[in-house]
Protein backbone atom coordinates (compact mmCIF):
# COMPACT_ATOMS: atom_id res chain seq x y z
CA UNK A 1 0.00 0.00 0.00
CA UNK A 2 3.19 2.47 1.25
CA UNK A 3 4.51 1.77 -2.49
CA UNK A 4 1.20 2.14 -4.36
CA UNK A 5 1.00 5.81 -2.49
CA UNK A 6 4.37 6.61 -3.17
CA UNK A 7 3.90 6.23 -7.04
CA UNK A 8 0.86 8.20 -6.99
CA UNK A 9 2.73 10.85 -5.42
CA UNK A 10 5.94 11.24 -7.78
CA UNK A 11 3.08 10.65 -10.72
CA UNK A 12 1.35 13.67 -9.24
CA UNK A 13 5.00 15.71 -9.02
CA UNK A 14 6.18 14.25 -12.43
CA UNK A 15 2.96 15.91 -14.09
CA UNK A 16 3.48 19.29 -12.18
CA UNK A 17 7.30 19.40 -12.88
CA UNK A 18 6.52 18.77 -16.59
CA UNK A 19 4.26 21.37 -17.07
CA UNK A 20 7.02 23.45 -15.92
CA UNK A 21 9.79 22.52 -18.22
CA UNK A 22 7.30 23.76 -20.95
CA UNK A 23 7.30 26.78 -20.42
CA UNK A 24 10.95 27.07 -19.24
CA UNK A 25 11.63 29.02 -22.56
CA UNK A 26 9.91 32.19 -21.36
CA UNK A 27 12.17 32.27 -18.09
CA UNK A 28 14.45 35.33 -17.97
CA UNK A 29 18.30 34.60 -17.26
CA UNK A 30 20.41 37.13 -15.68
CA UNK A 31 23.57 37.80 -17.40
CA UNK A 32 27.06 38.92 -16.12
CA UNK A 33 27.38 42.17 -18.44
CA UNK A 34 23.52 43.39 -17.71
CA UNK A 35 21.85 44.91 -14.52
CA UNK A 36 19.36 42.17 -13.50
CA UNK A 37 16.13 42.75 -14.70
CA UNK A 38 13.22 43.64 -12.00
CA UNK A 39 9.68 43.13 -12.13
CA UNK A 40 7.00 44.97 -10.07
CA UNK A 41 4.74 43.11 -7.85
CA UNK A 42 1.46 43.94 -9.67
CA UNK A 43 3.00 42.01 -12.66
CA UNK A 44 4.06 39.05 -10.72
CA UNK A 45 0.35 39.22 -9.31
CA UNK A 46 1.80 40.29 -5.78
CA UNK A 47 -0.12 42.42 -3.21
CA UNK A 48 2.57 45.00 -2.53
CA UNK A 49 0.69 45.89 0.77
CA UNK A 50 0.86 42.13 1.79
CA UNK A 51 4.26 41.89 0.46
CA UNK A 52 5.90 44.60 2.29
CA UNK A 53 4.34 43.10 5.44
CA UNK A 54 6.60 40.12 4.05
CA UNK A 55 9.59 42.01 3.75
CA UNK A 56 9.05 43.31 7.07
CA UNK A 57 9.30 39.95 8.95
CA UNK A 58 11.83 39.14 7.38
CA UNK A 59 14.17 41.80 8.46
CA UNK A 60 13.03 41.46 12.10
CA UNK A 61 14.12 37.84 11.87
CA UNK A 62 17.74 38.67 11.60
CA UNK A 63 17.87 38.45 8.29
CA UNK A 64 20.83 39.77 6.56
CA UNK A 65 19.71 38.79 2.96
CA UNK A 66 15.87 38.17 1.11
CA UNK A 67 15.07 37.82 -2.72
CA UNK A 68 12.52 37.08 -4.46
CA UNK A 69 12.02 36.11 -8.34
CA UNK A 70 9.24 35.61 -10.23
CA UNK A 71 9.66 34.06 -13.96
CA UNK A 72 13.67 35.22 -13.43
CA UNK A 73 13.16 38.67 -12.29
CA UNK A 74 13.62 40.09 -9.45
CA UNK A 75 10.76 40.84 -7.43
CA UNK A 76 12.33 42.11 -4.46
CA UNK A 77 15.99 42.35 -2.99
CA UNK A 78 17.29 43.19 0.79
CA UNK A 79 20.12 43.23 2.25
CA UNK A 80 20.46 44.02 5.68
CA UNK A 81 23.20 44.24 8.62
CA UNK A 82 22.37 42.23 11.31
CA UNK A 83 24.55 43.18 14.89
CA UNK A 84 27.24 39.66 15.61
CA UNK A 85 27.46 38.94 19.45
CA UNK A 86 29.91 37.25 20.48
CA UNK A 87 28.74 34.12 21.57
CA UNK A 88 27.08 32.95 18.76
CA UNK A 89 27.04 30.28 15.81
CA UNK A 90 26.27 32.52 13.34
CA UNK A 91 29.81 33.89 13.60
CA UNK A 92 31.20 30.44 12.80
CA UNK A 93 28.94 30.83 9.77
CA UNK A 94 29.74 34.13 8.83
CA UNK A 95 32.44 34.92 5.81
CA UNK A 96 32.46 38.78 4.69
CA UNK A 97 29.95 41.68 3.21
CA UNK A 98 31.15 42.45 -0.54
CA UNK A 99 31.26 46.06 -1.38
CA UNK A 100 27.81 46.03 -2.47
CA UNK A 101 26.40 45.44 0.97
CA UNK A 102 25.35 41.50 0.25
CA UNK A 103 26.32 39.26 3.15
CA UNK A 104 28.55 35.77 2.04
CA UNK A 105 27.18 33.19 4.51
CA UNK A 106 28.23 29.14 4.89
CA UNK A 107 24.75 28.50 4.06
CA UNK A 108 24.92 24.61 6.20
CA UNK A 109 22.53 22.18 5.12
CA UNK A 110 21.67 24.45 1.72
CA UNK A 111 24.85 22.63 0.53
CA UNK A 112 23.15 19.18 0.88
CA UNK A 113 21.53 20.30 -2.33
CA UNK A 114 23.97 21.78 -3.92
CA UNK A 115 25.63 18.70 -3.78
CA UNK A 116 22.30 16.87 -4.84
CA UNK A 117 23.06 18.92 -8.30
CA UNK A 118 26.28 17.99 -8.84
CA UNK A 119 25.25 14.50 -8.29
CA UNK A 120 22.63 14.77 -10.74
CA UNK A 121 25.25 16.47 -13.08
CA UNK A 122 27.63 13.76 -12.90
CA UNK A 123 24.95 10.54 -13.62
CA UNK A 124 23.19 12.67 -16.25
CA UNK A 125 27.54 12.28 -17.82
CA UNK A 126 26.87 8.82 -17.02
CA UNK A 127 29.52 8.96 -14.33
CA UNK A 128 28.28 7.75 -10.78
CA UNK A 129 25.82 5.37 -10.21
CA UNK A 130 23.56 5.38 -7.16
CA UNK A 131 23.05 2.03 -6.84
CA UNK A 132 26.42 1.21 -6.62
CA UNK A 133 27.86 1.15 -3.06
CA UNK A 134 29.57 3.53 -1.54
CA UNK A 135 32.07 0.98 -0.65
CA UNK A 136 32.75 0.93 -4.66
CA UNK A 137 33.50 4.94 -4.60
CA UNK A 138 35.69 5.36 -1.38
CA UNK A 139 36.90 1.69 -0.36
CA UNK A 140 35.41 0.50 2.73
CA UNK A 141 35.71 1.12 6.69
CA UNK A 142 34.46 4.37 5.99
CA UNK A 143 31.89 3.85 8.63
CA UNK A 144 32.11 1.96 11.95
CA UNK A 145 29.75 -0.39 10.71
CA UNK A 146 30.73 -3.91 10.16
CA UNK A 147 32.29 -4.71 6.75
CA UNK A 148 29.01 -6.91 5.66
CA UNK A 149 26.32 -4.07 7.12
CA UNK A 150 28.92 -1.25 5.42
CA UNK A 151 28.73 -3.27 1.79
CA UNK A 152 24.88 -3.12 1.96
CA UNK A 153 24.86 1.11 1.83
CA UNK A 154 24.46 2.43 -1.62
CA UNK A 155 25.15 6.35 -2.83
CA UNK A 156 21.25 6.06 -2.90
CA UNK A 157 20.96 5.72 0.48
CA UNK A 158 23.17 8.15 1.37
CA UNK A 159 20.93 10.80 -0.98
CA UNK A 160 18.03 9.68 0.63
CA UNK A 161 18.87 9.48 4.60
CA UNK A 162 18.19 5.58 4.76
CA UNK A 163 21.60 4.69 5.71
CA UNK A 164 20.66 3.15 8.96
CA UNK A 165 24.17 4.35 10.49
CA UNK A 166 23.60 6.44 13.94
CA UNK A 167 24.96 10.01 14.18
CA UNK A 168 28.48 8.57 14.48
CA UNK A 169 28.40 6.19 11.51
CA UNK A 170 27.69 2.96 13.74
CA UNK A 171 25.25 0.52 12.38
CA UNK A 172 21.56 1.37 13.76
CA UNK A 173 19.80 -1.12 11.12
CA UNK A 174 19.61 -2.43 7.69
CA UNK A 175 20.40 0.40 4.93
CA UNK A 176 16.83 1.59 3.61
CA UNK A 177 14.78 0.01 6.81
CA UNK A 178 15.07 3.39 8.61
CA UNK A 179 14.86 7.32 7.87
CA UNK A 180 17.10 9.48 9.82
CA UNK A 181 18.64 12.65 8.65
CA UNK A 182 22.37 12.11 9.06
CA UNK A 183 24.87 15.18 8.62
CA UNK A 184 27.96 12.56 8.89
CA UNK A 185 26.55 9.86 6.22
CA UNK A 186 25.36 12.27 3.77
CA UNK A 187 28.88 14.25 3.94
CA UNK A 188 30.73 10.77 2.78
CA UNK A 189 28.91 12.18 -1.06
CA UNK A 190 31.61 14.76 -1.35
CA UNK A 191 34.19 12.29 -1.43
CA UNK A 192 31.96 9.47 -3.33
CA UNK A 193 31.59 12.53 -5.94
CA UNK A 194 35.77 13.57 -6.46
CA UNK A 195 35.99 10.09 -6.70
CA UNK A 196 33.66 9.52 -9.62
CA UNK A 197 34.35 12.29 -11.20
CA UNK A 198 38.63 12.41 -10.30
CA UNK A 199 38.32 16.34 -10.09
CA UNK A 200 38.08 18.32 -6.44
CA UNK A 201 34.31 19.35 -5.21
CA UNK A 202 35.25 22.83 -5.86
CA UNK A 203 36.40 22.26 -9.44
CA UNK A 204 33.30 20.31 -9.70
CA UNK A 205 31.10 23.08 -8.42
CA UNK A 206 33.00 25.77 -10.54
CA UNK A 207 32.61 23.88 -14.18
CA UNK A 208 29.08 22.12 -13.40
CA UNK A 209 27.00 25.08 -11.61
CA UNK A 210 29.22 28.38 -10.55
CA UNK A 211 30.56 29.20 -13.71
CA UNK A 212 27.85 28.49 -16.05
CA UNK A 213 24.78 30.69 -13.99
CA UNK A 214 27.16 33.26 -12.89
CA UNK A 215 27.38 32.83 -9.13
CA UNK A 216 30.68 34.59 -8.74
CA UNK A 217 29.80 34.96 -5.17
CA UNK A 218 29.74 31.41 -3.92
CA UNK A 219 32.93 28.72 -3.28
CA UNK A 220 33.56 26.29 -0.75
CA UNK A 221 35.37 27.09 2.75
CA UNK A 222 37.15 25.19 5.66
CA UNK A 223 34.99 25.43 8.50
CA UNK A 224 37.80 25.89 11.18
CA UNK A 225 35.46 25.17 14.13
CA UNK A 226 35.24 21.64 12.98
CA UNK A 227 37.52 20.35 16.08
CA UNK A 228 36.45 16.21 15.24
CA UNK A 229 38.63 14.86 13.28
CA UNK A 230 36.09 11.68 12.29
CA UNK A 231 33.81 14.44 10.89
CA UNK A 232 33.71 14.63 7.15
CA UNK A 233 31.44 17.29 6.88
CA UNK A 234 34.33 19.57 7.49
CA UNK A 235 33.34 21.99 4.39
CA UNK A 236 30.61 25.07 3.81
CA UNK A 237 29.13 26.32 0.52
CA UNK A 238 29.92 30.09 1.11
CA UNK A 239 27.61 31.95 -1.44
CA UNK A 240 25.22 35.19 -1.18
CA UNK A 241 20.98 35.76 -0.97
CA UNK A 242 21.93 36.75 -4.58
CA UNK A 243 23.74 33.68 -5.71
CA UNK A 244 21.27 31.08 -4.21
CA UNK A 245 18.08 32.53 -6.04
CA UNK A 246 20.76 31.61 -9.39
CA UNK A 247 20.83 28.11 -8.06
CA UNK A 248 16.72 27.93 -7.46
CA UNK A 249 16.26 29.47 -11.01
CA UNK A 250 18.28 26.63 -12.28
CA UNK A 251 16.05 24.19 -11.00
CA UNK A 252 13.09 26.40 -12.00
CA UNK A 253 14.46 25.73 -15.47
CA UNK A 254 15.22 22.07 -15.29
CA UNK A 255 18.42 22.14 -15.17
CA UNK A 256 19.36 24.81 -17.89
CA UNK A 257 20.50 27.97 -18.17
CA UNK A 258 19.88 30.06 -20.59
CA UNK A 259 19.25 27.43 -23.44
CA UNK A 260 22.53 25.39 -21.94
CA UNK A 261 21.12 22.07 -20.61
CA UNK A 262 23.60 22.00 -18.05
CA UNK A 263 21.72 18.65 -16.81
CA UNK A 264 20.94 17.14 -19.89
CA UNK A 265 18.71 14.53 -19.60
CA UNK A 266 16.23 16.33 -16.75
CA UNK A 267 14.78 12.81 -15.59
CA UNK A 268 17.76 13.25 -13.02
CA UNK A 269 16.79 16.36 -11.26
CA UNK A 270 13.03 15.37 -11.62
CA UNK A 271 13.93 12.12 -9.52
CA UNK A 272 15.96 14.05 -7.25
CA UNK A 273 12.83 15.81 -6.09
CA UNK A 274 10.79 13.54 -5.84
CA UNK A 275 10.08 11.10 -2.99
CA UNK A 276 12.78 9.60 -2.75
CA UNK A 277 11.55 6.59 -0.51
CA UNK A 278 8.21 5.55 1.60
CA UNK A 279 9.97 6.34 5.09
CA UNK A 280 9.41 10.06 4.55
CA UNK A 281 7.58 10.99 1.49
CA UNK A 282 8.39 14.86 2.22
CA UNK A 283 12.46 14.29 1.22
CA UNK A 284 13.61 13.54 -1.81
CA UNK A 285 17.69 13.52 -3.10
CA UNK A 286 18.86 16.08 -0.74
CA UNK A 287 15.90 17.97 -1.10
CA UNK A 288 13.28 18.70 1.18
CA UNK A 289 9.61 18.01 -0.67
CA UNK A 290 5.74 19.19 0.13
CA UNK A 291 4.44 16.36 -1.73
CA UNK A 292 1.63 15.71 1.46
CA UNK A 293 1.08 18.98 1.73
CA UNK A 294 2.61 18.93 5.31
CA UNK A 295 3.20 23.28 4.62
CA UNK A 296 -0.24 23.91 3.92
CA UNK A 297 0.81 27.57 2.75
CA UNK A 298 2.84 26.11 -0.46
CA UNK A 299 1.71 24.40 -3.01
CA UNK A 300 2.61 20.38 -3.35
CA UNK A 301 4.95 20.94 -5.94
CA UNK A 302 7.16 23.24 -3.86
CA UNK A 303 10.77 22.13 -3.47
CA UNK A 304 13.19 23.18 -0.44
CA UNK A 305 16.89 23.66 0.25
CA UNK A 306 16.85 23.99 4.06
CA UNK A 307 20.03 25.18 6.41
CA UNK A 308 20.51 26.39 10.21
CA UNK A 309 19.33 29.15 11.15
CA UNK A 310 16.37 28.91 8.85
CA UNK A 311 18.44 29.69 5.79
CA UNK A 312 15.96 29.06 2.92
CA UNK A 313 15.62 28.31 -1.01
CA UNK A 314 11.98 28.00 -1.73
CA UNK A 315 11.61 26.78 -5.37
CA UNK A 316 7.87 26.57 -6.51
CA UNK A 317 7.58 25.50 -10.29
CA UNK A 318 3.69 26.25 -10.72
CA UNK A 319 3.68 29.61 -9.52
CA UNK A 320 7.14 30.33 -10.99
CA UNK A 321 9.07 31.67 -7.53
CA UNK A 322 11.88 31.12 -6.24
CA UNK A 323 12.35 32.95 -2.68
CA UNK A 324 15.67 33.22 -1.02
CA UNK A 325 16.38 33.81 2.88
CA UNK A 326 19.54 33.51 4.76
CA UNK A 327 20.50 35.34 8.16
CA UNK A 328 20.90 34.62 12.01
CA UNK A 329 18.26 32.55 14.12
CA UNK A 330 14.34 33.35 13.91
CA UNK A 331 11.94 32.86 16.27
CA UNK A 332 10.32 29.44 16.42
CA UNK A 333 7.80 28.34 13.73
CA UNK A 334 9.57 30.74 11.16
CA UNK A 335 9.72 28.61 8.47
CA UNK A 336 5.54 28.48 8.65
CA UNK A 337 4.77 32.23 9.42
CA UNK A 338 7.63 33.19 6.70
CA UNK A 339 5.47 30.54 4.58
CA UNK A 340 1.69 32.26 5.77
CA UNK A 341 2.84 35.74 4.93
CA UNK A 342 4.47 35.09 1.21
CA UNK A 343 1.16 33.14 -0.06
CA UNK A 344 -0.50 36.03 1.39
CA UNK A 345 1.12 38.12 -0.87
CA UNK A 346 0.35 35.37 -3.41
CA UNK A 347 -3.21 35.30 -3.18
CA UNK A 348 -5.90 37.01 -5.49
């Protein structure tokens, strides 16, 4: 019954995300020579009452950057300074402010999709294969798992949380018996991926998603208050508001930019936000879904790249918006009131 649910639900997502890859032609592309193009709210069918009220809350959240496109323009754009006490974790996440006021942030757990890209990049080249092991990719003892549990995790696994390892890569149960959102499992995909591929995860990044959408903002950084030396996850994507709504209007588009199929064969990013598995139908490849409406302020075909300190890259293919946020901590229940107040600003 789980699996007869599960297909009706990436049937449901397959027809929305195809309707959207039809009309990817009339999506505007920002270039590196122009000014990016705006567009004002009563085009984009925004309330600009309602969506002030938006901006608002966001800025009393802490936020230090907001965007918001609609068909490839920008809506809106803020950048704000945000005061950095001392005692914080935002300062471990902080990087700089560029000279035109836009804060560069490790994003966190936004770089699970990032990665989720790159992955899809490299089997639409026909060059990693998630059903292979990750055993295959990195040699084995990579967790502390025994060898015969270890052998049984895939790359698809590790995509989809169902490694059954425990926080500290010990065996918990059988790989896809179990969901559990694992920071040190998923990280073992940047090696799996420079493996692969035989080029570093920033060269990767650079040739397969910086360079061609022009996010000139964005690179990967050490995070020096890593102290544990078993913890892979010892990288951050360091990128701007600016640079992330590039990477939602990507997958707005499919996968191209511009007319360049960067992901050629878009079967690969349409699985990779999907439901991934029957454990939790709300996470697909990295991504976080809506497919059971469990946000009941977004529609079902919304797609999410989620990091601490409710940094935020709200892709939603039917109404053609991608919405940005990234900043310090926001009060609790952000991520539904930010939710509440933008299809506020949505509605008729």
């Amino acid at each position: 019954m789980k699996s007869v649910s599960l297909l009706l639900l990436n049937i449901a997502l397959f027809v929305s995300l195809s309707h959207a890859i039809a009309d990817s032609a009339e999506l505007y592309f920002p270039t590196v020579t122009s000014k990016w193009e705006t567009i004002s709210p009563e085009r984009a069918g925004i309330k600009p009452q309602k969506l002030q009220k938006f901006i608002e809350y966001a800025k009393k959240q802490n936020s230090t950057g907001l965007i918001i496109l609609y068909e490839g323009r920008i809506l809106t754009e803020q950048n704000w300074k945000i005061k950095l006490q001392k005692r914080e974790s935002y300062r471990g996440f902080f990087i700089e402010i560029t000279s035109d006021g836009r804060t560069i942030e490790d994003v966190a757990s936004i770089q699970k999709s990032i990665i989720s890209f790159i992955a899809c990049v490299a089997r639409d080249q026909g060059k990693l294969d998630i059903n292979q092991t990750v055993s295959n990719y990195i040699g084995t003892g990579w967790s502390r798992a025994s060898l015969s549990q270890e052998n049984e995790i895939t790359v698809r696994h590790l995509l989809t949380m169902s490694s059954g390892l425990t926080k500290t890569l010990g065996f918990q149960a059988p790989a896809g018996s179990i969901w559990k959102y694992n920071n040190r499992a998923y990280s073992k995909m940047v090696p799996i991926l420079e493996a692969a591929i035989g080029m570093s995860i920033s060269r990767l990044t650079t040739d397969w998603l910086t360079r061609p959408t022009g996010m000139h903002e964005s690179r990967w950084v050490s995070r020096k208050w890593i102290k544990d030396s078993h913890d892979a996850n010892k990288i951050g994507f360091a990128t701007s508001a600016r640079d992330l709504a590039k990477f939602g209007l990507l997958i707005l588009a499919n996968g191209t930019w511009d007319g360049h199929a960067i992901i050629k064969n878009p079967k690969f990013l349409f699985e990779a936000l999907e439901p991934s598995q029957d454990l939790n139908p709300n996470y697909g490849f990295l991504w976080w879904l809506n497919a059971k409406n469990k946000n009941p302020y977004v529609p079902s075909d919304a797609v999410w790249a989620l990091g601490y300190l409710e940094r935020i890259v709200l892709v939603i293919p039917s109404k053609r918006f991608v919405c940005v946020r990234i900043g310090n901590k926001a009060e609790k229940n952000f991520r539904r009131k930010f939710s509440k107040l933008f299809n506020a600003a949505l509605s008729k």
